[in-house]
Protein backbone atom coordinates (compact mmCIF):
# COMPACT_ATOMS: atom_id res chain seq x y z
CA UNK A 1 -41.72 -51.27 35.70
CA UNK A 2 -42.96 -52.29 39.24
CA UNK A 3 -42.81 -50.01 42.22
CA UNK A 4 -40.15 -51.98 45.07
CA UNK A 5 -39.99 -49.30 48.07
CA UNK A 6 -42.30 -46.18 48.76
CA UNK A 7 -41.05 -44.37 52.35
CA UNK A 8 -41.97 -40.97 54.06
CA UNK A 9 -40.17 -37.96 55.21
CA UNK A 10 -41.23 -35.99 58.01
CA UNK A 11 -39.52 -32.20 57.54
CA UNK A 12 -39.14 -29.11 59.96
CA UNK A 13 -37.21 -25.91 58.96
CA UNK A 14 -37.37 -22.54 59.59
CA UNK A 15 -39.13 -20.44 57.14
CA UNK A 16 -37.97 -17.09 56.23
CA UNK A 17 -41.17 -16.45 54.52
CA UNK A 18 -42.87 -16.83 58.07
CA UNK A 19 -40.21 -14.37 59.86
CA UNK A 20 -38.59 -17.28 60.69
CA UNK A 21 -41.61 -19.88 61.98
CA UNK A 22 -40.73 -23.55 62.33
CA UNK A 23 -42.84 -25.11 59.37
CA UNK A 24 -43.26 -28.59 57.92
CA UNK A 25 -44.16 -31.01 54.92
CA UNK A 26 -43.81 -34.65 54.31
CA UNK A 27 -41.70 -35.97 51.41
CA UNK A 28 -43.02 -39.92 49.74
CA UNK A 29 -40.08 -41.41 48.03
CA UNK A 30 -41.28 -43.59 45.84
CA UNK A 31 -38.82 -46.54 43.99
CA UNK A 32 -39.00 -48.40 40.94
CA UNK A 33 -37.12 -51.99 40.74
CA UNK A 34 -34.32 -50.32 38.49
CA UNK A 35 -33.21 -47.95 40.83
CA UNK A 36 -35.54 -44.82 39.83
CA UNK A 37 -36.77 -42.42 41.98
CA UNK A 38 -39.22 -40.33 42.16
CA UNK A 39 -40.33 -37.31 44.63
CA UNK A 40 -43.05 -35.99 46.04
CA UNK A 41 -44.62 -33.67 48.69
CA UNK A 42 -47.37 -32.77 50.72
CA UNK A 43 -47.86 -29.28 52.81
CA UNK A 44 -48.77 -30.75 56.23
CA UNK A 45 -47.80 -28.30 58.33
CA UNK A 46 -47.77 -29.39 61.85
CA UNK A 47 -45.58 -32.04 63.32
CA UNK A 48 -48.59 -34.42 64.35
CA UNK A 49 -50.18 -34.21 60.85
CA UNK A 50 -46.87 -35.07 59.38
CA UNK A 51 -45.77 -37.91 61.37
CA UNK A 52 -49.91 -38.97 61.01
CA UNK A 53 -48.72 -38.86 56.84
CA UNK A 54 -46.08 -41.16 57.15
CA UNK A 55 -48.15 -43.91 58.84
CA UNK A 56 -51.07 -43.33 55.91
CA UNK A 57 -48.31 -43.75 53.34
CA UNK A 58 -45.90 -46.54 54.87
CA UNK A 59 -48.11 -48.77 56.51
CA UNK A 60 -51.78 -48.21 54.28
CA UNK A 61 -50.50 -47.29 50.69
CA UNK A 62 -46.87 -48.81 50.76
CA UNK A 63 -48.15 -52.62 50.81
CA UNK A 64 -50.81 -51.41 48.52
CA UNK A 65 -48.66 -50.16 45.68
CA UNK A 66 -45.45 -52.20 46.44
CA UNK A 67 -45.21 -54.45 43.43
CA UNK A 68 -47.55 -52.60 40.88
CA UNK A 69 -46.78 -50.81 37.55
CA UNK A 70 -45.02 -47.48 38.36
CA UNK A 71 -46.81 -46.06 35.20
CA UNK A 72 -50.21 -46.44 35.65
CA UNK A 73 -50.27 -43.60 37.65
CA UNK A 74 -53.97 -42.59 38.01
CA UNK A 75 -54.39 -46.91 38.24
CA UNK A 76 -52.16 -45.78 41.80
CA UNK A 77 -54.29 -42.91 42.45
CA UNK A 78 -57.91 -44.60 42.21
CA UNK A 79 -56.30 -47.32 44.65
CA UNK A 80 -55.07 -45.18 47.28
CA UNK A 81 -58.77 -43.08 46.77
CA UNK A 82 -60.35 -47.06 47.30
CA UNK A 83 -58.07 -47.86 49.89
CA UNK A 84 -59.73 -44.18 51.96
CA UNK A 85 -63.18 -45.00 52.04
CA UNK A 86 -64.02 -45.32 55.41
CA UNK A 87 -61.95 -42.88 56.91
CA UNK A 88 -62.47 -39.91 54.16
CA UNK A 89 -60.82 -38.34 51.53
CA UNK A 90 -59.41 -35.12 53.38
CA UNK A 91 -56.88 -34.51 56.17
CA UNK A 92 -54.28 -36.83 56.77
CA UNK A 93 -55.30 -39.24 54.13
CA UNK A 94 -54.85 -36.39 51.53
CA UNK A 95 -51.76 -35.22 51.95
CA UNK A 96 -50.91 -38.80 51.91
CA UNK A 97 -52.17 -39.21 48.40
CA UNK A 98 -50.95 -35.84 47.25
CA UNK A 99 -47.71 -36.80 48.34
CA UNK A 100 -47.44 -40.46 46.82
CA UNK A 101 -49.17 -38.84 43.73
CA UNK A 102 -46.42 -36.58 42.89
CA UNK A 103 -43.96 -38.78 43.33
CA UNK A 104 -45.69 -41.45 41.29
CA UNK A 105 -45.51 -38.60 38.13
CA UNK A 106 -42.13 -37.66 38.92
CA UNK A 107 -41.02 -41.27 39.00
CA UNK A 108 -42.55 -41.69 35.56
CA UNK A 109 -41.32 -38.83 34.09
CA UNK A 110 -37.77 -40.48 35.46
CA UNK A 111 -38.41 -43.70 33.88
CA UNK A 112 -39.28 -42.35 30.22
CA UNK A 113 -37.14 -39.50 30.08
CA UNK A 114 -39.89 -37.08 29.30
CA UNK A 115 -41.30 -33.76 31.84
CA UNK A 116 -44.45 -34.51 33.88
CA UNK A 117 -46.38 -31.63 31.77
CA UNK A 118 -45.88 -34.06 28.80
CA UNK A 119 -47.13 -36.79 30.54
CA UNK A 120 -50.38 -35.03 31.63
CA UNK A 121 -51.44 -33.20 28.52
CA UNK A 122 -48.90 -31.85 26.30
CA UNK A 123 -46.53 -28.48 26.96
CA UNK A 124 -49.08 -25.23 25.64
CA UNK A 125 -45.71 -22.61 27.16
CA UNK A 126 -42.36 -22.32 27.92
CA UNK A 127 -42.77 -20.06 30.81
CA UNK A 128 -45.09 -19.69 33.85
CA UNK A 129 -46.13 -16.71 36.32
CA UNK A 130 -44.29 -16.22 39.23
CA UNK A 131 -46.18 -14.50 41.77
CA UNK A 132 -44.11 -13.00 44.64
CA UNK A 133 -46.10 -14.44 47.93
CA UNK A 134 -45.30 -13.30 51.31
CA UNK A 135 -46.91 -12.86 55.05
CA UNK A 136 -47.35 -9.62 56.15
CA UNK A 137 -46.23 -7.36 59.40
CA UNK A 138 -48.96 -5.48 59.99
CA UNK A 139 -47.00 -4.19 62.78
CA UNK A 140 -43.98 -2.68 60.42
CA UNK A 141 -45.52 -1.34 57.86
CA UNK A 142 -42.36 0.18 56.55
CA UNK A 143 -40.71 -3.15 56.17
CA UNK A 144 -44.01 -4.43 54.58
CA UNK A 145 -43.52 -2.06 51.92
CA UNK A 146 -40.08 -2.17 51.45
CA UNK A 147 -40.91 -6.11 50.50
CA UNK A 148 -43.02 -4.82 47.85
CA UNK A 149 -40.25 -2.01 46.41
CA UNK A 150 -38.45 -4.83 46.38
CA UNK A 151 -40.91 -7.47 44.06
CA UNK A 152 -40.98 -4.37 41.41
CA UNK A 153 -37.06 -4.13 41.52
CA UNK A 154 -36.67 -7.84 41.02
CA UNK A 155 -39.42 -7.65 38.18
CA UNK A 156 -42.49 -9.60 39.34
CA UNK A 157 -46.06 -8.58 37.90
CA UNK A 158 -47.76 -10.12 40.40
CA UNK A 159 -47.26 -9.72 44.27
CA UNK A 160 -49.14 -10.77 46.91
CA UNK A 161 -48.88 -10.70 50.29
CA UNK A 162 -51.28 -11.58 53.67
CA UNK A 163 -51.82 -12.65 57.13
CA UNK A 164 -49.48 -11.21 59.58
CA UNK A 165 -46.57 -12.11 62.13
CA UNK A 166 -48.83 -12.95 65.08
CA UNK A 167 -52.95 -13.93 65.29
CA UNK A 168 -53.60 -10.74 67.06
CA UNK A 169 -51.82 -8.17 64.35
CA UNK A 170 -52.72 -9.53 60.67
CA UNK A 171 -54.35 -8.22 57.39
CA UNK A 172 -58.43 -7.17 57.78
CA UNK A 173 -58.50 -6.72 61.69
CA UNK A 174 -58.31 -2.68 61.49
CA UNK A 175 -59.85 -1.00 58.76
CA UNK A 176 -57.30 2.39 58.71
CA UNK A 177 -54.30 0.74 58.76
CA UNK A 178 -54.74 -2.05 56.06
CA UNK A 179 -55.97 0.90 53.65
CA UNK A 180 -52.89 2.71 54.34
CA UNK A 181 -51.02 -0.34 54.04
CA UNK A 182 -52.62 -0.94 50.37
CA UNK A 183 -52.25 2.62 49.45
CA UNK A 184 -48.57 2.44 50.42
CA UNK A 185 -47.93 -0.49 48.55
CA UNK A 186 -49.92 0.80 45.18
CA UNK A 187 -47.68 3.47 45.58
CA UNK A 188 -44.43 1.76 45.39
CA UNK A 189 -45.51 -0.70 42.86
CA UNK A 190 -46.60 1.67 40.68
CA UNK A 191 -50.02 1.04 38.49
CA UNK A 192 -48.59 -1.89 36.34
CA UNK A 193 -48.21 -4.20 38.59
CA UNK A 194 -50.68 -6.45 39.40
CA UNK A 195 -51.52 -6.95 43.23
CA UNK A 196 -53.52 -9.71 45.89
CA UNK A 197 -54.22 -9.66 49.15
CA UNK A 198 -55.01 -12.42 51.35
CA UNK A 199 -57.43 -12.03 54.09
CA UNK A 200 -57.35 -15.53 55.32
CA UNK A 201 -61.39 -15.62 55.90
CA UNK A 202 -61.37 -18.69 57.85
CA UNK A 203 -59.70 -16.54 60.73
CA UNK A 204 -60.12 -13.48 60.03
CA UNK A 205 -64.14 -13.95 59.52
CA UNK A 206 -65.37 -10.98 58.03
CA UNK A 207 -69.54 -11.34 57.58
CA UNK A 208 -71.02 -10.82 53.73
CA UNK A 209 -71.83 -6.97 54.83
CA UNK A 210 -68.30 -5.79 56.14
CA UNK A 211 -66.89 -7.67 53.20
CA UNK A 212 -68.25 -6.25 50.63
CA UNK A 213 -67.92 -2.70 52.55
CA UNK A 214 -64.08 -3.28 52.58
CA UNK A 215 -63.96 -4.60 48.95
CA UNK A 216 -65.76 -1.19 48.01
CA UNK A 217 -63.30 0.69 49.97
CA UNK A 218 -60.40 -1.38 48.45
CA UNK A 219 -61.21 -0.58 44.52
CA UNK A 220 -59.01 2.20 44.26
CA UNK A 221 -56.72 0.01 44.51
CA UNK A 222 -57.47 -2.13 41.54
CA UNK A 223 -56.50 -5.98 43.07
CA UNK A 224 -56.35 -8.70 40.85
CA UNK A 225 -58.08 -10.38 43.57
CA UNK A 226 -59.01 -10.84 47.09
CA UNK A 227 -58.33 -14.24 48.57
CA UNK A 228 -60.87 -15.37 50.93
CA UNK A 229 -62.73 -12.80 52.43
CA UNK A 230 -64.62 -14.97 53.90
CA UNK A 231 -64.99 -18.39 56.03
CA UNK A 232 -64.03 -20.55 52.90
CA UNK A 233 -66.68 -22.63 53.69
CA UNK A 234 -69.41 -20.83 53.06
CA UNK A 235 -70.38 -20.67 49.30
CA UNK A 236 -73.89 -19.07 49.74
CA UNK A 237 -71.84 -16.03 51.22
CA UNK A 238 -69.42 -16.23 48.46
CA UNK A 239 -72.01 -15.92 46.14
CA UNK A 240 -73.88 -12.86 47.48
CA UNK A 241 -70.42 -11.17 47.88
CA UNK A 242 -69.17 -11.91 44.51
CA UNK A 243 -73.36 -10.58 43.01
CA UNK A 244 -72.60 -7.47 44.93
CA UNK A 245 -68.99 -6.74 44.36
CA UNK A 246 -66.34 -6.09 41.60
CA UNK A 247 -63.57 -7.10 43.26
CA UNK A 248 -62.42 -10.43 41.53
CA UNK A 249 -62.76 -13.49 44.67
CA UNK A 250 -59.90 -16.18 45.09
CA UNK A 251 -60.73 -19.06 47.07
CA UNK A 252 -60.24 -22.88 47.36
CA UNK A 253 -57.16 -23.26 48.84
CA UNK A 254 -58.87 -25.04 51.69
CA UNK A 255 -60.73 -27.85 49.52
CA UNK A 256 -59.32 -31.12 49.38
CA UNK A 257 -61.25 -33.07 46.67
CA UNK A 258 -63.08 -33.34 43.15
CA UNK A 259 -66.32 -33.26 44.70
CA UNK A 260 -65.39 -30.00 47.04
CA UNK A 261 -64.60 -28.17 44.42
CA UNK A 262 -67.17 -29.11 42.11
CA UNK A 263 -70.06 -27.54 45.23
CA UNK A 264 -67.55 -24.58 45.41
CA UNK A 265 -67.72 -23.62 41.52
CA UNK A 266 -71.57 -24.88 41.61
CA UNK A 267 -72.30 -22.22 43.89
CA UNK A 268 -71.12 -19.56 41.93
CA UNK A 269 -68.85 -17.68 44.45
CA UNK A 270 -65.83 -17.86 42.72
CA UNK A 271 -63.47 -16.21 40.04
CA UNK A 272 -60.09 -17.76 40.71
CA UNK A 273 -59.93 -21.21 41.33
CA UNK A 274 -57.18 -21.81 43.78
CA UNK A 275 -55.33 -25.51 44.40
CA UNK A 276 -52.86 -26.78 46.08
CA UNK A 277 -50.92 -30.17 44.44
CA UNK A 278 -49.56 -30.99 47.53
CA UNK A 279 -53.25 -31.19 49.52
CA UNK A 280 -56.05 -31.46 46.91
CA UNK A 281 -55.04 -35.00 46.19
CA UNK A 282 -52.08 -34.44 43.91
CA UNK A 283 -51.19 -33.58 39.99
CA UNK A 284 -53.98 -36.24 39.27
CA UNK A 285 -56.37 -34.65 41.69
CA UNK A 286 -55.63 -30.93 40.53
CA UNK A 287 -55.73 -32.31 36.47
CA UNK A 288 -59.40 -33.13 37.15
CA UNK A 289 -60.06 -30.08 39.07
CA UNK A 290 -58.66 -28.33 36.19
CA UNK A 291 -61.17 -29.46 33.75
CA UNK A 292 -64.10 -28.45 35.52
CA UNK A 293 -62.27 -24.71 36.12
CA UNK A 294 -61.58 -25.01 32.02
CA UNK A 295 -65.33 -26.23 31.67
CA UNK A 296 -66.97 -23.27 33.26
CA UNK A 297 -64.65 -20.42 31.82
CA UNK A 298 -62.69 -19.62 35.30
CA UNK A 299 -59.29 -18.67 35.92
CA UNK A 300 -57.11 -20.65 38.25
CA UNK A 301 -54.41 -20.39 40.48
CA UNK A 302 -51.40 -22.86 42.33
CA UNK A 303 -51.34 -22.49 45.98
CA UNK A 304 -47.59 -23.53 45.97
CA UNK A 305 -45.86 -22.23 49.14
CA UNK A 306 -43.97 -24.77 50.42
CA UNK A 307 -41.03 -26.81 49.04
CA UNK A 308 -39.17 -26.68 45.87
CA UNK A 309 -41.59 -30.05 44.39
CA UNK A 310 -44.48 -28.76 45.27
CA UNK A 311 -43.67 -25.67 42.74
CA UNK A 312 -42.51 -27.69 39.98
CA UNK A 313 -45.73 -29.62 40.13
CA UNK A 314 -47.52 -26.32 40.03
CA UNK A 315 -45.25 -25.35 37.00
CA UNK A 316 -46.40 -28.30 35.16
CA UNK A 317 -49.53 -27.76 35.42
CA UNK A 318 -49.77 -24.16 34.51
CA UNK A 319 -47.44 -25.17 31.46
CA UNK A 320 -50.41 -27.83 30.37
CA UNK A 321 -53.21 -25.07 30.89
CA UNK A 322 -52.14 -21.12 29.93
CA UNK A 323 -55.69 -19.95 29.18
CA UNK A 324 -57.12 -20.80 32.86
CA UNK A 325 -54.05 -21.11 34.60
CA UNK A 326 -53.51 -17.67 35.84
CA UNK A 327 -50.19 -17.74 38.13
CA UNK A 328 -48.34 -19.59 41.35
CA UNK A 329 -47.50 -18.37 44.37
CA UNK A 330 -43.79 -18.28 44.97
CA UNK A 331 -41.22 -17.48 47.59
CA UNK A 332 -39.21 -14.56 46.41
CA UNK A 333 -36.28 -14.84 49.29
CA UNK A 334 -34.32 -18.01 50.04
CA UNK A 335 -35.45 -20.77 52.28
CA UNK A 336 -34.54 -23.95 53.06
CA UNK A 337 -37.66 -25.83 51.08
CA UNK A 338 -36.77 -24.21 48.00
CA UNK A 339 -32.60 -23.61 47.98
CA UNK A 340 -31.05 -26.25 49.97
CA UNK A 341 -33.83 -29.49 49.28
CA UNK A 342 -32.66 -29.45 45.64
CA UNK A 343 -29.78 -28.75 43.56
CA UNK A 344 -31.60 -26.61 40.84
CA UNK A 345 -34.15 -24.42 42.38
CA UNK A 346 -36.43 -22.45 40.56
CA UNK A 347 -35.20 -18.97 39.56
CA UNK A 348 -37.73 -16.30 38.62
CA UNK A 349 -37.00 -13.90 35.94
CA UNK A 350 -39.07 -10.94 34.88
CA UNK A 351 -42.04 -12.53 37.13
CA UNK A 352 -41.74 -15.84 35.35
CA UNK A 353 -40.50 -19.09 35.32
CA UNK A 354 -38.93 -21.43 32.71
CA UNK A 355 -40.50 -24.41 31.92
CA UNK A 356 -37.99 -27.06 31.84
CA UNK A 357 -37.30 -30.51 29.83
CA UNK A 358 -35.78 -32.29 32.56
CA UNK A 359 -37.69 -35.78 33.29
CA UNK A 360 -39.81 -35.88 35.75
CA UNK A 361 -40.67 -32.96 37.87
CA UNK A 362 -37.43 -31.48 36.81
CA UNK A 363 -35.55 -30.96 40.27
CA UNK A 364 -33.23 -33.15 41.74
CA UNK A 365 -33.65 -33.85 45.52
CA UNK A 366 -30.72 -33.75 47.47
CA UNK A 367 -31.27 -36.79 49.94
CA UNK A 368 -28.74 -35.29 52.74
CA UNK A 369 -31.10 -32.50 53.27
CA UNK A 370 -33.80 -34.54 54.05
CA UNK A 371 -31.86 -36.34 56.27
CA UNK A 372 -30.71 -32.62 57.76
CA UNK A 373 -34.56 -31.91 58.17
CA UNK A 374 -36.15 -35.31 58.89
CA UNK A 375 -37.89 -35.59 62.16
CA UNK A 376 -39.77 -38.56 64.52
């Protein structure tokens, strides 16, 4: 089945997640000759990068793929990788691929009536981890925990939460008040639960020394892990940290590639692998990053806070990969990306997530919210 039409979708909504931020993605729509569509996404965030998408994917990998077999998907990939050589494999060029990726799966999954995970290695559960993902207010701490009261009530095991409303106010800027903002939480979660917190090191910039001082002073706390506490960028740091620490380390939610990932593991800085399918080059790019996380005994994790696609790529690929894949991050409240894009949005229950047999990604988009959300 040839591809006949691939077009992008520029989004902005308000996020509820982000007290109400004005966020964005791009959408590819990608069409088969019969009439089949398939969706996909990419998270790229600000309105230059997105509208800087839709010209990568319309005018450099539409007249590419236009006319070749919708089911040789990683046949699509490699050309769109080709098709990148002189202007890099990051950025703009992959979201573009991530996006156009994932819609190439979920267009196959449409055209043989089968889920994407059995398309990329065979269903290994029914179910995935749900992990209840939110920014913090590090200026209302009461509310802050109240979120949290709230994650145990509505049964998640994991919770996580981060950042902060504003640059000036967020999570590992003042030592007293994140402590009593992790003792409050432990508190209210009880000690079954399992909880993350993201430090956001590429901002925040803690140096190896303060790092592993505020790990230390963290333990009590028992985290799961601690996501970036440091520039992500720099693996010799990571390494020292993680030689000197307990403290489980998440990173790689910044990488892009294959090859960025491979330095990042090589350098031995890292416990929990963590990917995004709508940045690090798609479900193809995160199946290969997979096997080298599988290959060196790590755990891994989805970075999947965007729209409603992005997360059922992530549950596909935890379904294919239960004894790495450790969880996804997921928006507990209602929001426009996950409720209103699609007609079926994912419902947690107990902290997980059903796997389901519809084809394809398994969500259908609802093409008068795009057009609701679509900007120039």
């Amino acid at each position: 089945m040839k591809i006949r039409s691939i077009t992008a979708h520029p989004l902005r909504y308000p996020e509820p997640h982000d007290h109400g931020v004005i966020r964005y993605v791009t959408l590819a729509r990608v069409e088969a000759e019969d009439g089949t569509v398939g969706w996909g996404e990419c998270i790229s965030q600000f309105p230059e990068s997105c509208l800087a998408t839709k010209i990568i994917i319309e005018q450099g990998y539409a007249p590419l793929l236009i006319g070749q077999e919708a089911l040789d998907v990683e046949a699509r990939w490699e050309q769109m990788n080709n098709r990148i050589w002189w202007y890099g494999p990051q950025g703009i060029a992959a979201f573009a691929v991530s996006a156009v990726d994932m819609a190439l799966w979920d267009l196959k999954g449409g055209l043989l009536k089968l889920p994407v995970c059995n398309l990329i290695g065979g269903r290994l559960c029914n179910r995935v981890s749900a992990m209840a993902s939110i920014h913090l207010d590090m200026d209302n701490l009461d509310w802050t925990v109240n979120e949290f009261r709230w994650f145990r009530e509505q049964g998640y095991k994991i919770v996580k939460g981060g950042w902060g409303t504003r640059p000036e106010s967020v999570f590992g800027t003042n030592r007293k008040r994140d402590l009593e903002l992790v003792r409050r939480i432990r508190g209210v979660i009880g000690e079954d639960l399992d909880l993350v917190l993201d430090v956001l090191g590429g901002r925040v910039r803690w140096d190896v020394k303060e790092a592993e001082d505020r790990l230390h002073e963290l333990e009590p706390y028992r985290l799961l892990w601690i996501e970036e506490p440091l520039p992500p960028q720099d693996y010799k740091a990571h390494a020292l940290l993680r030689s000197r620490t307990r403290t489980r380390i998440g990173t790689g939610e910044q990488e892009w590639n294959l090859d960025g990932y491979r330095r990042m593991m090589e350098a031995g800085g890292v416990d929990v692998v963590q990917m995004d399918p709508g940045r690090c080059h798609g479900i193809t790019g995160c199946i290969k990053v997979i096997k080298l996380v599988e290959a060196a005994n790590l755990r891994w994790t989805a970075h999947t806070w965007s729209s409603a696609l992005n997360t059922a790529a992530s549950v596909h690929l935890l379904a294919t990969s239960p004894k790495h894949g450790w969880t996804m991050d997921f928006k507990p409240h209602e929001s426009p990306m996950q409720h209103e894009l699609v007609s079926d949005p994912w419902i947690q229950k107990d902290g997980f997530i059903e796997v389901r047999n519809n084809p394809g990604l398994g969500v259908t988009v609802r093409e008068d919210i795009v057009k609701k959300y679509e900007f120039s």
